[in-house]
N, C-alpha and C. Protein backbone atom coordinates (compact mmCIF):
# COMPACT_ATOMS: atom_id res chain seq x y z
N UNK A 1 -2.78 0.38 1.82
CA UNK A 1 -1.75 1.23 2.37
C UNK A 1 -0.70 1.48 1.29
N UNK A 2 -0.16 2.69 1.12
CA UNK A 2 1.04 3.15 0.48
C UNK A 2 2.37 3.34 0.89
N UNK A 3 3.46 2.85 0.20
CA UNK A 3 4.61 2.85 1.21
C UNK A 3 5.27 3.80 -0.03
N UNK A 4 5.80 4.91 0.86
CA UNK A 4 6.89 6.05 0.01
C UNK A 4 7.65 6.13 0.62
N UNK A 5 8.62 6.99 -0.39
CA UNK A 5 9.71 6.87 -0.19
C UNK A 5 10.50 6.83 0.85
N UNK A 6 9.95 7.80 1.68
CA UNK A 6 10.52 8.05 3.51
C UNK A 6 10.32 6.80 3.47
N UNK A 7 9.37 5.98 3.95
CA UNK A 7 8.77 5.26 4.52
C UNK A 7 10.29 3.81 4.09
N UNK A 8 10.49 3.72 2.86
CA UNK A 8 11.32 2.71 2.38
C UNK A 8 12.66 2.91 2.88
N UNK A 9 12.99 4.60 3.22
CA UNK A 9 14.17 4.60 3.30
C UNK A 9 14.43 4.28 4.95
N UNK A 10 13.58 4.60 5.41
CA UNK A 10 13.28 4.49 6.94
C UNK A 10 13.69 2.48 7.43
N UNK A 11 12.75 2.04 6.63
CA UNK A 11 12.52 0.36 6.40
C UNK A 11 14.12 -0.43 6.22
N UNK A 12 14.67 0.36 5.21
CA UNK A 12 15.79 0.07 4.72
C UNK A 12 16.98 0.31 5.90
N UNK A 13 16.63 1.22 6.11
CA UNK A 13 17.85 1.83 7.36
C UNK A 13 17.87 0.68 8.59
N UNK A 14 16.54 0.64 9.41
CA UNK A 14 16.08 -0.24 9.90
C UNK A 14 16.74 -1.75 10.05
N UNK A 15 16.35 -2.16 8.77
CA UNK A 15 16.74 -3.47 8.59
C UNK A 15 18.28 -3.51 8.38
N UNK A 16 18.80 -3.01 7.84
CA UNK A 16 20.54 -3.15 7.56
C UNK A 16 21.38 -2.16 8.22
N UNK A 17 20.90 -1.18 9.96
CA UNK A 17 21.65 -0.84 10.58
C UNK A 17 22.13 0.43 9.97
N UNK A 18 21.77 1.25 8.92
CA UNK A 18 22.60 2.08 8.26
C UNK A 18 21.63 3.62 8.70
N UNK A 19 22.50 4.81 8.74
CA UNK A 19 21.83 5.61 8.85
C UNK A 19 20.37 6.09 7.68
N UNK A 20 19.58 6.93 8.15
CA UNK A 20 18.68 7.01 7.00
C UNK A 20 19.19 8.15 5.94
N UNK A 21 20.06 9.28 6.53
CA UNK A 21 21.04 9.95 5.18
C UNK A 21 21.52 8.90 4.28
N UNK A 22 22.27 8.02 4.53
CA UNK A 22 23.26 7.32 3.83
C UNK A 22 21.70 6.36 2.81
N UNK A 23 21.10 5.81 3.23
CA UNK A 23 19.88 5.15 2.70
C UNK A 23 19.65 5.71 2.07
N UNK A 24 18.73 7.16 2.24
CA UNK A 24 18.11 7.77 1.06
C UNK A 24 18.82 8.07 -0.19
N UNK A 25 20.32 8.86 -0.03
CA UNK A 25 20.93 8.78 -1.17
C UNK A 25 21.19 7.86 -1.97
N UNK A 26 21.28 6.69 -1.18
CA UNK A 26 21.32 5.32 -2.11
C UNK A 26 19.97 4.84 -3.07
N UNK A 27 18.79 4.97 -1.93
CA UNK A 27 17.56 5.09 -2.77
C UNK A 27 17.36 5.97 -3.97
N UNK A 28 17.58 7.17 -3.74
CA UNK A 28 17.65 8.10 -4.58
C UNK A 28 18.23 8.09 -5.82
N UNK A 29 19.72 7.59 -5.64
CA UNK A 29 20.57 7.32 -6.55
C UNK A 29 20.29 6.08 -7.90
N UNK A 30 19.55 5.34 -7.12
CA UNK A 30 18.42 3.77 -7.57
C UNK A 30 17.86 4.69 -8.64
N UNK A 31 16.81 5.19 -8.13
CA UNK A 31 16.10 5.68 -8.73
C UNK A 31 16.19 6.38 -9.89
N UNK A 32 17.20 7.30 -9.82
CA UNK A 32 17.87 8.21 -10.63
C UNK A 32 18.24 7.36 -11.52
N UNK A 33 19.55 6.25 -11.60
CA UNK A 33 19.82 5.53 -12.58
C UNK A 33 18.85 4.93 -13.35
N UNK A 34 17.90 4.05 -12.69
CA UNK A 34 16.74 3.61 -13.19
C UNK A 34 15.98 4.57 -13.90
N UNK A 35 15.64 5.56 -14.18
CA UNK A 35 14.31 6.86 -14.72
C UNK A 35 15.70 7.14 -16.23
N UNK A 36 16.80 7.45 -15.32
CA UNK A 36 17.88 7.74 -16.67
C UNK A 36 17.76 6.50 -18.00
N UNK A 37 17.96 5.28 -17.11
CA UNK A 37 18.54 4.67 -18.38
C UNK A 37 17.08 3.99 -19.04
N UNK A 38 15.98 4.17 -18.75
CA UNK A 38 14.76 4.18 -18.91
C UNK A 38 13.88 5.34 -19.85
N UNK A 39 15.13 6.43 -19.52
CA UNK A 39 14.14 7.63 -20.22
C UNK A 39 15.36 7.29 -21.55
N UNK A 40 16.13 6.26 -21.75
CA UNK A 40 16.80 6.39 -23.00
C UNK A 40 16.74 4.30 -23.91
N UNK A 41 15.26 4.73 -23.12
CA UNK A 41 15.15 3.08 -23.48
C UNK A 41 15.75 1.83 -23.86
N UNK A 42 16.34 1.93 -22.26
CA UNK A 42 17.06 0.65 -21.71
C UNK A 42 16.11 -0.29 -21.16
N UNK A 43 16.08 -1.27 -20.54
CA UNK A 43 15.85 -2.23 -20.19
C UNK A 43 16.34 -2.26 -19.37
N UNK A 44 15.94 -2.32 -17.74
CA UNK A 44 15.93 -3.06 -16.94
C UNK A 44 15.51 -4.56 -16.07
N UNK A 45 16.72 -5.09 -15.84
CA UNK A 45 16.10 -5.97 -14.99
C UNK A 45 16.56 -6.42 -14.13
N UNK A 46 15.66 -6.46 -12.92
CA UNK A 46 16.30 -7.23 -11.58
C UNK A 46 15.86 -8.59 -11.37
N UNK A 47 16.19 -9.46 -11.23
CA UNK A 47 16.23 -10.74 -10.97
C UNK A 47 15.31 -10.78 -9.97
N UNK A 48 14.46 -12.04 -10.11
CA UNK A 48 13.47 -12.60 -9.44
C UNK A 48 12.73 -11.30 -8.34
N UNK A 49 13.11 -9.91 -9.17
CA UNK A 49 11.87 -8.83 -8.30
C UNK A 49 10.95 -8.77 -9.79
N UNK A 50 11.66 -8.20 -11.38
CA UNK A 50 11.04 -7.91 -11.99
C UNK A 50 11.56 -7.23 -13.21
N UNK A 51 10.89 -6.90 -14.42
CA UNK A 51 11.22 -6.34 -15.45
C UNK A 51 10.83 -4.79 -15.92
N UNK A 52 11.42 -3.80 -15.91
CA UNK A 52 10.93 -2.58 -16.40
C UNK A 52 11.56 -2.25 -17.51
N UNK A 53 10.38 -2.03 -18.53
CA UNK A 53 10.85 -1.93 -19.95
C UNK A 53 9.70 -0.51 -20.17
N UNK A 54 10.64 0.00 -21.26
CA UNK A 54 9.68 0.96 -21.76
C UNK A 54 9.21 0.31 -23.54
N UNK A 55 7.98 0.36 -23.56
CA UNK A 55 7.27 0.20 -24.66
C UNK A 55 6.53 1.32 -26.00
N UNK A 56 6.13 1.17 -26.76
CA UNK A 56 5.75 2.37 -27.77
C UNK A 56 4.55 2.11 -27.35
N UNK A 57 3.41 3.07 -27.33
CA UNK A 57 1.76 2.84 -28.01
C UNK A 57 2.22 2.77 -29.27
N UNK A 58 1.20 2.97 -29.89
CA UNK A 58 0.99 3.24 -31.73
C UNK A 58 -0.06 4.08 -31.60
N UNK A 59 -0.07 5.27 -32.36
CA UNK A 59 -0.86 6.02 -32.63
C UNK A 59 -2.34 5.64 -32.45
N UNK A 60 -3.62 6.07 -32.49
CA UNK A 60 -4.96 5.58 -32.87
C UNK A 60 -5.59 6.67 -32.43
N UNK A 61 -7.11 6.43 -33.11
CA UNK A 61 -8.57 7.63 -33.16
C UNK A 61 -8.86 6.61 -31.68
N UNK A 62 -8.72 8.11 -31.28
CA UNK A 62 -9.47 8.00 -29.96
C UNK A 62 -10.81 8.80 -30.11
N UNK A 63 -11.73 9.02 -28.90
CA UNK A 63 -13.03 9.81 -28.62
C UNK A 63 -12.78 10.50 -27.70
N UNK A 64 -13.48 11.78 -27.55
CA UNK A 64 -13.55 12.71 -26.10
C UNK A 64 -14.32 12.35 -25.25
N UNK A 65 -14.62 12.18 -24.32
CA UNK A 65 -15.61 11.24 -23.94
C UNK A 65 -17.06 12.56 -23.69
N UNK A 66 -16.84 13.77 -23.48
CA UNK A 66 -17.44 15.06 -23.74
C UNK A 66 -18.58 15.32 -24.62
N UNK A 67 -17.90 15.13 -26.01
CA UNK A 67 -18.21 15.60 -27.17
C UNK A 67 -18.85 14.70 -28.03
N UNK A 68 -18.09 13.09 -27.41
CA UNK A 68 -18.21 12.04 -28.38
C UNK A 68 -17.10 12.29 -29.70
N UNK A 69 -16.66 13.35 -30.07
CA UNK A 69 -15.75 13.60 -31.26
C UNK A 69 -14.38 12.61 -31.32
N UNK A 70 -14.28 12.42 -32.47
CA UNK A 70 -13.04 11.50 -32.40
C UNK A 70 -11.64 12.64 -33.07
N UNK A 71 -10.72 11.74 -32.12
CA UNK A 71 -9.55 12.57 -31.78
C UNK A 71 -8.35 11.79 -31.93
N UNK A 72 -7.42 12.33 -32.88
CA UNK A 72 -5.98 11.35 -32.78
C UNK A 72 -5.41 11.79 -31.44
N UNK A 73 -4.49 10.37 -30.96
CA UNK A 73 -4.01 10.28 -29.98
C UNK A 73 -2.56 9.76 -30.54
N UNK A 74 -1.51 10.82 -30.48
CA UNK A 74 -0.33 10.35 -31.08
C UNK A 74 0.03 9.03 -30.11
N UNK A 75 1.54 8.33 -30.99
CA UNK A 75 1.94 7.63 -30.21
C UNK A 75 2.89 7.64 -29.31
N UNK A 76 3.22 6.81 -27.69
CA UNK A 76 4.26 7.66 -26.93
C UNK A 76 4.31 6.13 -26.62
N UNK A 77 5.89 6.84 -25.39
CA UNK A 77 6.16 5.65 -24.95
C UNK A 77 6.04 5.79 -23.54
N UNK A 78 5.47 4.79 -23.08
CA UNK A 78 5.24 4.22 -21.42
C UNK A 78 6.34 3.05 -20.89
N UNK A 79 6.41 3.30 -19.61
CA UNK A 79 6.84 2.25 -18.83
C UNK A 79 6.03 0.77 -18.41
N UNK A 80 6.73 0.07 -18.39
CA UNK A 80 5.68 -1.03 -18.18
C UNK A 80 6.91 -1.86 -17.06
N UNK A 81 5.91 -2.70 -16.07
CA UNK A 81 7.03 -3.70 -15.19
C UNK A 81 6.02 -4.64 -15.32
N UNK A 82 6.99 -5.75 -15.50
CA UNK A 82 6.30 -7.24 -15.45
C UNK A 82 7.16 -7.84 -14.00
N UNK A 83 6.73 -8.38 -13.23
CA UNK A 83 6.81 -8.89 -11.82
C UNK A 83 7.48 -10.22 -12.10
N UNK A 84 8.81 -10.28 -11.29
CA UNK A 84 9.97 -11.29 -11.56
C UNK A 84 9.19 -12.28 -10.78
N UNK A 85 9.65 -14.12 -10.65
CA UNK A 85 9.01 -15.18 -10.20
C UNK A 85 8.81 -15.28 -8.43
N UNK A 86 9.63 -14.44 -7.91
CA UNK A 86 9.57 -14.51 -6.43
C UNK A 86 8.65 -13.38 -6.06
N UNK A 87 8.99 -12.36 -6.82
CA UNK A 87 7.78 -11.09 -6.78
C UNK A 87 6.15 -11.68 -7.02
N UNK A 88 6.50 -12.58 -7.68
CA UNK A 88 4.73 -13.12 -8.31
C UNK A 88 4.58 -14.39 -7.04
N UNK A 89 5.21 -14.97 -6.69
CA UNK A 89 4.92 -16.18 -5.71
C UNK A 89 4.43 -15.21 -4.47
N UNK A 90 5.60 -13.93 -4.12
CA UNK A 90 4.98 -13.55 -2.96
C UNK A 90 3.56 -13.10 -3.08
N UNK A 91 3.15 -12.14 -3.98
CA UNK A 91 2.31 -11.43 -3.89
C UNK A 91 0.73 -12.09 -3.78
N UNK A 92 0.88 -13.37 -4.67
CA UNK A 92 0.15 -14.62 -4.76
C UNK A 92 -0.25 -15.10 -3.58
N UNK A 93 0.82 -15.34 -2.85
CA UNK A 93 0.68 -15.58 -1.38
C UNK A 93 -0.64 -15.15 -0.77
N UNK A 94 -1.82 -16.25 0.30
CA UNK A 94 -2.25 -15.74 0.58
C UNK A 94 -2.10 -14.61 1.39
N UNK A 95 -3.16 -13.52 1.89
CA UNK A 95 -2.34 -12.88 3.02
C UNK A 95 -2.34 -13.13 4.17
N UNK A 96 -2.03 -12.79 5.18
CA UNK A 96 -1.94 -13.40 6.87
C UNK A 96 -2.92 -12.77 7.17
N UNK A 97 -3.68 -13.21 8.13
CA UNK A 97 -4.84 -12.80 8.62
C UNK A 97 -4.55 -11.35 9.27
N UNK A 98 -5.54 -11.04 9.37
CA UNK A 98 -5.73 -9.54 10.02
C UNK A 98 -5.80 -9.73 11.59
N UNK A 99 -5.02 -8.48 12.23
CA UNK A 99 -4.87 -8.52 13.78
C UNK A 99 -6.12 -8.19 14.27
N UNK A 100 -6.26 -8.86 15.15
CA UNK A 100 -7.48 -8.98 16.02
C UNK A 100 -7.89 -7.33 16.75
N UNK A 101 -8.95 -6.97 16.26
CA UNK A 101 -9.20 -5.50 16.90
C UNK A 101 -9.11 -5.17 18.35
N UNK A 102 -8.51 -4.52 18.95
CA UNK A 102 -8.14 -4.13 20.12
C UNK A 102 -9.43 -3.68 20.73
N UNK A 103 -10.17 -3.64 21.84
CA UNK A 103 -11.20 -2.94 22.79
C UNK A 103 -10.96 -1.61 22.76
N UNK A 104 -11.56 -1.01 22.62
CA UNK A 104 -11.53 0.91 22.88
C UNK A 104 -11.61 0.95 24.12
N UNK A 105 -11.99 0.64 24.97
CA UNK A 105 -12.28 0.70 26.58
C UNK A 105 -11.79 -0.98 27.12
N UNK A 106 -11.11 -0.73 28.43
CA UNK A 106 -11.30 -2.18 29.24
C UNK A 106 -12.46 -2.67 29.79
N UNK A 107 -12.40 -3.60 30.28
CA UNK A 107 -13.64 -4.16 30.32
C UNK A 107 -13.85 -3.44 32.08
N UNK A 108 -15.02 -3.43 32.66
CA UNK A 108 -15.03 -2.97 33.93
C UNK A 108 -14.75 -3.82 34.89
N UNK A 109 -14.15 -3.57 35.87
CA UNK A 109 -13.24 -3.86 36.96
C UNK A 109 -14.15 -3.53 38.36
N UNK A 110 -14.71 -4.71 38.93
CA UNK A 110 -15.66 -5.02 40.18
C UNK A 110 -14.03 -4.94 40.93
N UNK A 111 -14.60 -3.88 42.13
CA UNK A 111 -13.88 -3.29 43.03
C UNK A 111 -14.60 -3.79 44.28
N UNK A 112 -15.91 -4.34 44.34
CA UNK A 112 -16.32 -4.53 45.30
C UNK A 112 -16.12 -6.22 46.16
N UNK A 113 -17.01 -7.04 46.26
CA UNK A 113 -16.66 -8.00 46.93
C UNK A 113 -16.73 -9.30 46.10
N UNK A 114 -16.32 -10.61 45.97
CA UNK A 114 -16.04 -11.45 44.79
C UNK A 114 -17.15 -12.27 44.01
N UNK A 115 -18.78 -11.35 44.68
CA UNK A 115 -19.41 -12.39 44.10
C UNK A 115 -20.42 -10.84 43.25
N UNK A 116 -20.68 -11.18 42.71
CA UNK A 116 -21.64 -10.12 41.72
C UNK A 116 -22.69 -9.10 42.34
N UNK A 117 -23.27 -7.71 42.10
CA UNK A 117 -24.04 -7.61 42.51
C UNK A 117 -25.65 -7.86 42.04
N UNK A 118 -26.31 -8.35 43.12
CA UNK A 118 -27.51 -8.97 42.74
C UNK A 118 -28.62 -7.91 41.51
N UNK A 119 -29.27 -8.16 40.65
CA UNK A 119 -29.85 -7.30 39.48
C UNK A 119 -30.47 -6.81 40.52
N UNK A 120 -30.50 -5.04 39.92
CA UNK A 120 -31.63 -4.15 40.35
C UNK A 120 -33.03 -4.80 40.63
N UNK A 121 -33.53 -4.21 41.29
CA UNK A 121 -35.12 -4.22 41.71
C UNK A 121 -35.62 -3.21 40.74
N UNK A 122 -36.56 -3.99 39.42
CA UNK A 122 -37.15 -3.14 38.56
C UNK A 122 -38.03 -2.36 39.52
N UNK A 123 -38.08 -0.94 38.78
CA UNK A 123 -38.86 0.33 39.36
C UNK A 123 -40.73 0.30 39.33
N UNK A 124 -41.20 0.99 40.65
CA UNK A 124 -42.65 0.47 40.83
C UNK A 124 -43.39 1.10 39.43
N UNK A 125 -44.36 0.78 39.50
CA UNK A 125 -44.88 1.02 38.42
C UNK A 125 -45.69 2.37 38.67
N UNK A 126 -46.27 3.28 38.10
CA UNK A 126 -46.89 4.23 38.63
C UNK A 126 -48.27 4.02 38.51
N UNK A 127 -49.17 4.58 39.34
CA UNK A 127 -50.93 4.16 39.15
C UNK A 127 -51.55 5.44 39.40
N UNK A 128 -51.38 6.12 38.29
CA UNK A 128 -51.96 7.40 37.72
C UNK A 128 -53.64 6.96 37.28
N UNK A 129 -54.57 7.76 37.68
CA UNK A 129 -55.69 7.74 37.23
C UNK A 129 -56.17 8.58 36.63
């Protein structure tokens, strides 16, 4: 399952009583700071969630996978997050078992009298010649 953004701001609202306008801008605003001071390679870090750093590649001959031809692949920079110690304990965590599947139908409901009805009388046989 994927949880976006609605979905967090919704969660967030939820849990701390706050409208979901007021949430999202705050989310939003998160975000925004974070991508800013990231796209000017800062360093972030939040405590015991995690580390987001941006890193260099280094250049290298890559292949097309097409052609087989080899191809420079300049070098850029990516984001990378390394997962703070409570982020890594949870996730580690086993998970909780899965909820027990619900019946698509109830089970049927004897309307009649409290003891069962007796099995059919299998059908005669036919004596075709």
């Amino acid at each position: 399952m994927t949880m976006t953004k609605r979905e967090l701001v919704i969660q967030v609202a939820n849990k701390l009583g706050m409208t979901q306008s007021d949430v999202a801008k705050i989310v939003e605003g998160t975000f925004e700071a974070i991508s800013e001071s990231l796209a000017q390679g800062e360093r972030w870090e939040l405590r015991d969630f995690g580390v987001f750093e941006v890193k260099t590649r280094a250049s290298r001959i890559g292949r097309n996978p097409r052609t087989g031809d080899q191809v420079p692949v300049p070098e850029r920079r990516v984001v990378t997050f390394r997962p703070g110690k409570k982020m890594k304990e949870l996730v580690s965590s086993p998970a909780p078992p899965a909820a027990e599947p619900q019946p698509s139908a109830p089970a049927p409901v004897s309307l009649g009298s409290e003891h069962p009805a007796p099995p059919a009388a299998p059908a005669p046989e036919s004596n075709e010649t």
